[in-house]
N, C-alpha and C. Protein backbone atom coordinates (compact mmCIF):
# COMPACT_ATOMS: atom_id res chain seq x y z
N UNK A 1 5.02 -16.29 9.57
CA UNK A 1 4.86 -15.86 8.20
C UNK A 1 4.06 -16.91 7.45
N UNK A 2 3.30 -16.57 6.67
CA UNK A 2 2.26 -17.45 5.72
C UNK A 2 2.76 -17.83 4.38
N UNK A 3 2.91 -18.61 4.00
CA UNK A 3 2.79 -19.97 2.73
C UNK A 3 2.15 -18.86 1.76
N UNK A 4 3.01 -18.18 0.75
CA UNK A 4 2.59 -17.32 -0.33
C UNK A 4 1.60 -18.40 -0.98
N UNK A 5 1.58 -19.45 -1.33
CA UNK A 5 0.95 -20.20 -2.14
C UNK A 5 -0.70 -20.60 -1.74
N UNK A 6 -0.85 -20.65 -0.31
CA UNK A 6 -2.10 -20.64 0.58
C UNK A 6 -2.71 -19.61 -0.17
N UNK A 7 -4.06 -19.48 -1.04
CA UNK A 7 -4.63 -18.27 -0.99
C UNK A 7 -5.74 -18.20 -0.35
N UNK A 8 -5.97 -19.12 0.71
CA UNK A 8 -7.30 -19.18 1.38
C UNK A 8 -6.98 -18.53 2.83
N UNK A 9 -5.83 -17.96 2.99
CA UNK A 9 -4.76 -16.99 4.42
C UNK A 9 -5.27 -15.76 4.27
N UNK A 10 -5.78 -15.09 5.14
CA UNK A 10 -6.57 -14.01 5.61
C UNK A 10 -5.23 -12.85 5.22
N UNK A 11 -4.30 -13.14 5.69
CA UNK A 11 -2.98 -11.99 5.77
C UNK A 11 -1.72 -13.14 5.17
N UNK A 12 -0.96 -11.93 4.62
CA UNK A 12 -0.25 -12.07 3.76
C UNK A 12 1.07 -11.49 4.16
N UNK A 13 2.18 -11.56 5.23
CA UNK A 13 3.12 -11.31 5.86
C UNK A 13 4.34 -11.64 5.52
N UNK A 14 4.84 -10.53 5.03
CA UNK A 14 6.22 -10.85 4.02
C UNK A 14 7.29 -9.79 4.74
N UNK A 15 7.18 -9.58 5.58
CA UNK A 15 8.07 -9.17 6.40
C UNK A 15 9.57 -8.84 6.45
N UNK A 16 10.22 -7.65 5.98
CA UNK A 16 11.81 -7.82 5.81
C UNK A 16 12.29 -8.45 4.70
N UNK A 17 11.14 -9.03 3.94
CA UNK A 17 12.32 -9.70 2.39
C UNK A 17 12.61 -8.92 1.47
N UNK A 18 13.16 -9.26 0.96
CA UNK A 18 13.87 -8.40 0.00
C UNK A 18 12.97 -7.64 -1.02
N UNK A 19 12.86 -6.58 -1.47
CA UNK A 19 12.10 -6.24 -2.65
C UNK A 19 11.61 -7.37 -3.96
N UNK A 20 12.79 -8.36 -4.34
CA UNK A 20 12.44 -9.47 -5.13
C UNK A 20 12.02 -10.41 -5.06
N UNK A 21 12.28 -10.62 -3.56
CA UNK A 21 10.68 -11.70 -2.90
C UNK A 21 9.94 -11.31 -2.36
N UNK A 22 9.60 -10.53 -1.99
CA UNK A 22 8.25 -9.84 -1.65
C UNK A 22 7.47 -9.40 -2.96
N UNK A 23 7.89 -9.39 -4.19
CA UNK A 23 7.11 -8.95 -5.03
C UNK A 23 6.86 -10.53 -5.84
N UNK A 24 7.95 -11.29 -5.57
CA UNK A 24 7.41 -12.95 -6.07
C UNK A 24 6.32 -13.50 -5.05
N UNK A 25 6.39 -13.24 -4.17
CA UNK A 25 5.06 -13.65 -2.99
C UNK A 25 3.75 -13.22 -3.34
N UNK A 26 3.82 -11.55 -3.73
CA UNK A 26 2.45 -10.79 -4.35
C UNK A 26 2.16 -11.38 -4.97
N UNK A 27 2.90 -11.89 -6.38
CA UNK A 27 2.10 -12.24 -7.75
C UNK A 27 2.16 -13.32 -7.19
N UNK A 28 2.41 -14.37 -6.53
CA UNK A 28 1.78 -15.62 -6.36
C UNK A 28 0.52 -16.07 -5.95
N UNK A 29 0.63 -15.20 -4.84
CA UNK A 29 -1.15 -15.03 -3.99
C UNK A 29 -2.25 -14.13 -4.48
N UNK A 30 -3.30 -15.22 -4.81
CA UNK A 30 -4.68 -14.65 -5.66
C UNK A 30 -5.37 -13.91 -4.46
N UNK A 31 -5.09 -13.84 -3.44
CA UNK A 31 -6.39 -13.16 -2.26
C UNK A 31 -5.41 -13.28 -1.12
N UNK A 32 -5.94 -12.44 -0.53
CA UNK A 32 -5.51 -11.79 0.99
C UNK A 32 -5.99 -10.78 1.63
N UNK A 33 -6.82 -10.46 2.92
CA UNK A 33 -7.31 -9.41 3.35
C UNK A 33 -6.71 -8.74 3.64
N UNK A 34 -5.27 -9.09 4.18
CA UNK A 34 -4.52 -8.39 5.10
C UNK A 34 -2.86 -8.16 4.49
N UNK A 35 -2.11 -7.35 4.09
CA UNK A 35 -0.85 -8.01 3.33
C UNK A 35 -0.12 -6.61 4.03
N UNK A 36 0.55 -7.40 5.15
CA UNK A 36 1.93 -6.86 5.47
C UNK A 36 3.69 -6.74 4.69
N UNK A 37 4.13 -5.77 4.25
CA UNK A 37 5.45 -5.80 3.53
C UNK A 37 6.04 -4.84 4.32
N UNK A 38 5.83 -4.88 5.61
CA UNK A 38 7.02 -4.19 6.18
C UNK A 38 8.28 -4.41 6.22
N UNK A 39 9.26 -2.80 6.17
CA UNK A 39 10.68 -3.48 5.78
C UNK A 39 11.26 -3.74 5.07
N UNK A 40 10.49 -3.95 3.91
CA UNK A 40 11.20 -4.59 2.39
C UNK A 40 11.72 -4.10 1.42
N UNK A 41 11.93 -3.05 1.75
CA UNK A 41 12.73 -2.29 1.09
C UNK A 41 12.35 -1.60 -0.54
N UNK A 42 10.57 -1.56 -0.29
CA UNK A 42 9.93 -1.47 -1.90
C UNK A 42 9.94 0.30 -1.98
N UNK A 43 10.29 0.07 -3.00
CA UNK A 43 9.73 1.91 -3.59
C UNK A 43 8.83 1.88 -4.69
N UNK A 44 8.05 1.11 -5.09
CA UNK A 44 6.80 0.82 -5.43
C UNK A 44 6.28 -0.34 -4.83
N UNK A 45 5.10 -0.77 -5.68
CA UNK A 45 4.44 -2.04 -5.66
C UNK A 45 4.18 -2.38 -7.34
N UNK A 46 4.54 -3.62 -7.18
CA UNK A 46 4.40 -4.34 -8.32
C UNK A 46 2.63 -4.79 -9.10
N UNK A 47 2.55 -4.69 -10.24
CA UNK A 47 0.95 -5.22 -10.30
C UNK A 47 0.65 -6.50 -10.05
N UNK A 48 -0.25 -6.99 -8.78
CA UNK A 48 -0.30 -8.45 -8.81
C UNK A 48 -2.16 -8.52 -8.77
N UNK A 49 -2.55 -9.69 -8.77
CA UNK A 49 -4.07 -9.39 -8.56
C UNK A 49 -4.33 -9.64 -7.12
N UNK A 50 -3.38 -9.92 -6.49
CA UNK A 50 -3.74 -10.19 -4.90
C UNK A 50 -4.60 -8.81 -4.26
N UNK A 51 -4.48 -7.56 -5.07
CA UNK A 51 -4.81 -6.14 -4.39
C UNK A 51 -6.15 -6.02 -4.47
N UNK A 52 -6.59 -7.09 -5.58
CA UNK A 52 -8.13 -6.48 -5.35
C UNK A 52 -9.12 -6.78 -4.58
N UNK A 53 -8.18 -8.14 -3.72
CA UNK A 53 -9.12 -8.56 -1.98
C UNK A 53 -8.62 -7.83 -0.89
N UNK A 54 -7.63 -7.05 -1.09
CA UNK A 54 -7.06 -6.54 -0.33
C UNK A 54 -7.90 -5.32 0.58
N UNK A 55 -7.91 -5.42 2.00
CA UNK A 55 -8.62 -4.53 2.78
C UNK A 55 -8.03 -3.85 3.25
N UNK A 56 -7.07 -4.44 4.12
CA UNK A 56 -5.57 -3.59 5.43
C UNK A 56 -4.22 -3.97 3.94
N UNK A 57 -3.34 -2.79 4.26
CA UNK A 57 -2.22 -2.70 3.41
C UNK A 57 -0.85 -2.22 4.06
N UNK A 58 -0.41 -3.00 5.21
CA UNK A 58 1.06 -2.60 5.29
C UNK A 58 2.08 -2.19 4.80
N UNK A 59 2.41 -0.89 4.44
CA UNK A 59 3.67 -0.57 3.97
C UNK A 59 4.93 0.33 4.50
N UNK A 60 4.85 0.21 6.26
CA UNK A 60 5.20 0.79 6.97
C UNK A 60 7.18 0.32 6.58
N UNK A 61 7.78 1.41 6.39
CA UNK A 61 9.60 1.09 6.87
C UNK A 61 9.72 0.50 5.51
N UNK A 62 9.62 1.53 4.47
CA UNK A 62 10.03 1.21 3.11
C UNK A 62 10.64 2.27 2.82
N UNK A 63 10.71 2.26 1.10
CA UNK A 63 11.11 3.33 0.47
C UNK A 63 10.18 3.88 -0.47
N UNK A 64 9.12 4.32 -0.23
CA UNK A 64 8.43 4.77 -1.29
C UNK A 64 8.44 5.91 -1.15
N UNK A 65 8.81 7.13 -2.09
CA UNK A 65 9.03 8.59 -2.13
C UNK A 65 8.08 8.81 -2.49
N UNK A 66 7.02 8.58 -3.17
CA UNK A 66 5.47 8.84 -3.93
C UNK A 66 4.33 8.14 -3.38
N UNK A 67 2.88 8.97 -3.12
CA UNK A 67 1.67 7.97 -3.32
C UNK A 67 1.88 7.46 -5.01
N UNK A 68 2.15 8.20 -6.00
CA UNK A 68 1.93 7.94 -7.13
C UNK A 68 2.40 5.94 -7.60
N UNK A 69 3.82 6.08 -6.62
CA UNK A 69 4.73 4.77 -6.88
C UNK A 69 3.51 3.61 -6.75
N UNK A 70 2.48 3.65 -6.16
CA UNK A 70 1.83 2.32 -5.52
C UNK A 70 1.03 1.86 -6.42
N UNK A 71 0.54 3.21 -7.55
CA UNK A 71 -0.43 2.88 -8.74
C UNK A 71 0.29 2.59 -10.04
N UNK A 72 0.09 1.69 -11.19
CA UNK A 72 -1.07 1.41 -11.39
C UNK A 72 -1.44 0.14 -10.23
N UNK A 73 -1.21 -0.69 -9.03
CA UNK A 73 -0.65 -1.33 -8.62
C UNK A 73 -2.27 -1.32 -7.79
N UNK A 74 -2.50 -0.55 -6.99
CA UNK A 74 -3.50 0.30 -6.17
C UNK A 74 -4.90 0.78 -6.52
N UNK A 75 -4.97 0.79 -8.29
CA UNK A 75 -6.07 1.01 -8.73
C UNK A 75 -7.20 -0.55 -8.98
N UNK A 76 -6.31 -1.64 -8.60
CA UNK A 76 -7.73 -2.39 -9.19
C UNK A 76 -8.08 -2.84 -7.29
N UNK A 77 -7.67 -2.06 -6.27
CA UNK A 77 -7.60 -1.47 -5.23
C UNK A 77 -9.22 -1.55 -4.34
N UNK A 78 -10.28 -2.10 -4.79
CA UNK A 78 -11.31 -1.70 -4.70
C UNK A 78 -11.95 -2.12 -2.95
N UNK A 79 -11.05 -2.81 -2.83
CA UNK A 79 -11.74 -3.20 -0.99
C UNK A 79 -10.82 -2.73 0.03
N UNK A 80 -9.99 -2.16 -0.42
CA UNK A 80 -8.68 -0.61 0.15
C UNK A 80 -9.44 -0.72 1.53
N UNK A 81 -9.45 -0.12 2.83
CA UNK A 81 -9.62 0.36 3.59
C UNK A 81 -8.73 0.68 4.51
N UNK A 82 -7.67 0.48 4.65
CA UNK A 82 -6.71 1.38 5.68
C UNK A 82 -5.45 0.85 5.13
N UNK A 83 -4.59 1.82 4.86
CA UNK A 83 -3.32 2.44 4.11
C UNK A 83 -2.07 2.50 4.93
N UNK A 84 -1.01 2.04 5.68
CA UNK A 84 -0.13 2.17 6.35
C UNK A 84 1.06 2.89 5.36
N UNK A 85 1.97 3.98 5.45
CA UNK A 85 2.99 4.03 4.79
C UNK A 85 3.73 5.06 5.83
N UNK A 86 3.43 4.66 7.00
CA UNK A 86 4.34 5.49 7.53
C UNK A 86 5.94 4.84 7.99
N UNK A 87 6.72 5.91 7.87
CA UNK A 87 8.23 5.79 7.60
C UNK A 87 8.96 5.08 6.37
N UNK A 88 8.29 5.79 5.64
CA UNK A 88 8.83 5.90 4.57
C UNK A 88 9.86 7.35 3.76
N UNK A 89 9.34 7.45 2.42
CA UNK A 89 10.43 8.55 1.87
C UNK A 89 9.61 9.58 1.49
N UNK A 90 8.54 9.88 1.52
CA UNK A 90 7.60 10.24 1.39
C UNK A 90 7.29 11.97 1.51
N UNK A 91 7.55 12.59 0.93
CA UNK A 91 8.11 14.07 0.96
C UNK A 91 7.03 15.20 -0.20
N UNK A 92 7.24 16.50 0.70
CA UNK A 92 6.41 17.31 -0.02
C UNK A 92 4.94 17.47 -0.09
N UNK A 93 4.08 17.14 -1.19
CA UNK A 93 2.52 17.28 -1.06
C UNK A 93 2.37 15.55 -0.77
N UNK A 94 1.11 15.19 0.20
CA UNK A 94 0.83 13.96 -0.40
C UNK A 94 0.80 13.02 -1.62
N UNK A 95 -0.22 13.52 -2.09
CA UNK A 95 -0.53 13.04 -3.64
C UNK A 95 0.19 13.35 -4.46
N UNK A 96 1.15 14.59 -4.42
CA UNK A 96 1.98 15.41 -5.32
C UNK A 96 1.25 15.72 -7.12
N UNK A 97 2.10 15.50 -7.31
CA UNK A 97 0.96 15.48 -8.81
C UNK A 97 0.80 14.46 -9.74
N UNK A 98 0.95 13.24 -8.68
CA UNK A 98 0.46 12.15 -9.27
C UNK A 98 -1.21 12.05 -9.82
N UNK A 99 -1.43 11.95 -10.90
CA UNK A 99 -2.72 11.55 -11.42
C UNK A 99 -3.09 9.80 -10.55
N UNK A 100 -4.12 9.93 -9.22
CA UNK A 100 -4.03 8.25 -9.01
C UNK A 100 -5.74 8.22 -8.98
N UNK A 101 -6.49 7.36 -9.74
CA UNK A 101 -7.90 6.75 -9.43
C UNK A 101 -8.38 6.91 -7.58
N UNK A 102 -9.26 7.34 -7.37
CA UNK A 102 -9.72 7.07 -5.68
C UNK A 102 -9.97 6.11 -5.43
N UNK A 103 -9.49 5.68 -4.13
CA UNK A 103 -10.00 4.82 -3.35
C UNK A 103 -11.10 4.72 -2.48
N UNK A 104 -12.00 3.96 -3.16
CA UNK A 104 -13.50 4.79 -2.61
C UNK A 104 -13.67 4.45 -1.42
N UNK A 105 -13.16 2.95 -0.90
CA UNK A 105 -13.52 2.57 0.28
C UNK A 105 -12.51 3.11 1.35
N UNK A 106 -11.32 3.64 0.95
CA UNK A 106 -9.84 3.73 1.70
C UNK A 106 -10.26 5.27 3.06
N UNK A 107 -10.46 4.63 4.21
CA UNK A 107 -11.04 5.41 5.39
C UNK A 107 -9.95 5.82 6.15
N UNK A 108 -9.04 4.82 6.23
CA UNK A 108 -7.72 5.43 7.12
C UNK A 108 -6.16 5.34 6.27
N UNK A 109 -5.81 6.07 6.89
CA UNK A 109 -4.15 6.28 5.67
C UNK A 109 -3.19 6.51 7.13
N UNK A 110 -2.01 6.12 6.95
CA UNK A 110 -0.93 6.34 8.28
C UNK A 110 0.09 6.55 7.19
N UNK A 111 0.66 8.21 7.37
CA UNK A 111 1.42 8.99 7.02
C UNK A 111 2.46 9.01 7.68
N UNK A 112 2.50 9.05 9.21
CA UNK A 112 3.49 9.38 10.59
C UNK A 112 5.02 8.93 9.95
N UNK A 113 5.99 9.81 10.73
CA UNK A 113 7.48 9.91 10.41
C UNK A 113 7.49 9.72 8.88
N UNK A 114 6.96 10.59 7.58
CA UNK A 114 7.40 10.94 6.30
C UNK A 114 8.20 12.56 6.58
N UNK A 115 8.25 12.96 5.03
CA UNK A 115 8.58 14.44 5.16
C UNK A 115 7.38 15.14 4.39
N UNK A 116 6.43 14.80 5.05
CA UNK A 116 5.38 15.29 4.39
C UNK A 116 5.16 16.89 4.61
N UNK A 117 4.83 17.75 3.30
CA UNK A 117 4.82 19.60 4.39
C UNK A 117 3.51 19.85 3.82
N UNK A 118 2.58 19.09 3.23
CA UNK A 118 1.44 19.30 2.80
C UNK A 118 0.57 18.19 2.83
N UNK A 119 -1.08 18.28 3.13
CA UNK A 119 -1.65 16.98 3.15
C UNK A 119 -2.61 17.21 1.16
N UNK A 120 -2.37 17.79 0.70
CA UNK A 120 -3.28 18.36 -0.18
C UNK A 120 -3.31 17.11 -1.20
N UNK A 121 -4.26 16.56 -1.59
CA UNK A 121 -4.87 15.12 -2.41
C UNK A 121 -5.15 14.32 -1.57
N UNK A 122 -5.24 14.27 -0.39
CA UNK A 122 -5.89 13.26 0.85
C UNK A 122 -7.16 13.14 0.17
N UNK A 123 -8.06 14.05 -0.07
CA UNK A 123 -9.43 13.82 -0.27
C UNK A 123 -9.67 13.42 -1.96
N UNK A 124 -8.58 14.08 -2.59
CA UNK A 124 -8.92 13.16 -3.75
C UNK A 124 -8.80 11.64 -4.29
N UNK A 125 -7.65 11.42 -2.86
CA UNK A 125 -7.22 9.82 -3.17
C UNK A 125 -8.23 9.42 -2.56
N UNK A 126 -8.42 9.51 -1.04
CA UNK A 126 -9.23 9.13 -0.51
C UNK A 126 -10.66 9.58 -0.23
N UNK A 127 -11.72 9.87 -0.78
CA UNK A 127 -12.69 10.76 -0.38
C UNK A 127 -14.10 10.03 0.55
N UNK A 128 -13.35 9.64 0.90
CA UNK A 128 -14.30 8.75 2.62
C UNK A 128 -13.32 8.72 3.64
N UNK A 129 -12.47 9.47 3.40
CA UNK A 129 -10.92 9.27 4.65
C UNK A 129 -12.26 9.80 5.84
N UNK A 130 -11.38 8.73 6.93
CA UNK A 130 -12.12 9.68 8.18
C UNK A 130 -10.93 9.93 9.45
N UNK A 131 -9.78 9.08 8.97
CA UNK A 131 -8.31 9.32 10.02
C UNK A 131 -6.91 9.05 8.79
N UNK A 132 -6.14 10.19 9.27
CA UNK A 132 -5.26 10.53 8.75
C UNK A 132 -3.99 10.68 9.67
């Protein structure tokens, strides 16, 4: 696991902590390409500025019931490229009727083991998706 305070660490691996340190780790770290929070039990994401170096986004084995939960969090989001949220809480339409900004660069998204019964806003969140 990496030194939240390092912001010159490629990935950002917060692994299993608790929702209240994993979201004190975010806002600590100005940059990270890579930021794993598997496990942690988040049903959102907090606003930190670490997201806007952000490329790869682990959020596999949480609780997030919404894409909506991740924004405003996700919108200053701009170097996005692959989305993990599978096994989570995640139910119904994708996007549901969350109003969320696109992710222009965001190419891959991992949905697997949600209760997803619709993919419908894939292309509006993402409209360069090329794996789903």
């Amino acid at each position: 696991m990496l030194d939240a305070n390092d912001e010159h660490d490629e990935e950002l691996a917060v692994c299993g902590a608790t929702p209240t340190e994993a979201r004190a780790k975010l806002r600590a770290r100005r940059a990270a390409a890579t930021i794993d929070l598997f496990g942690c039990g988040l049903t959102a994401l907090p606003e930190a500025s670490v997201f806007a170096t952000v490329r790869t986004l682990r959020l596999a084995s949480n609780a997030v019931a919404a894409v909506g939960a991740l924004f405003p969090a996700l919108a200053s989001a701009a170097c996005l490229e692959a989305l993990d949220v599978s096994s989570n809480a995640l139910a119904g339409d994708l996007a549901g009727d969350a109003v969320v900004p696109p992710l222009l660069r965001l190419r891959e998204v991992s949905v697997a083991f949600n209760r997803l019964t619709s993919l419908r806003g894939a292309h509006t969140l993402a409209p360069r998706l090329e794996t789903l």
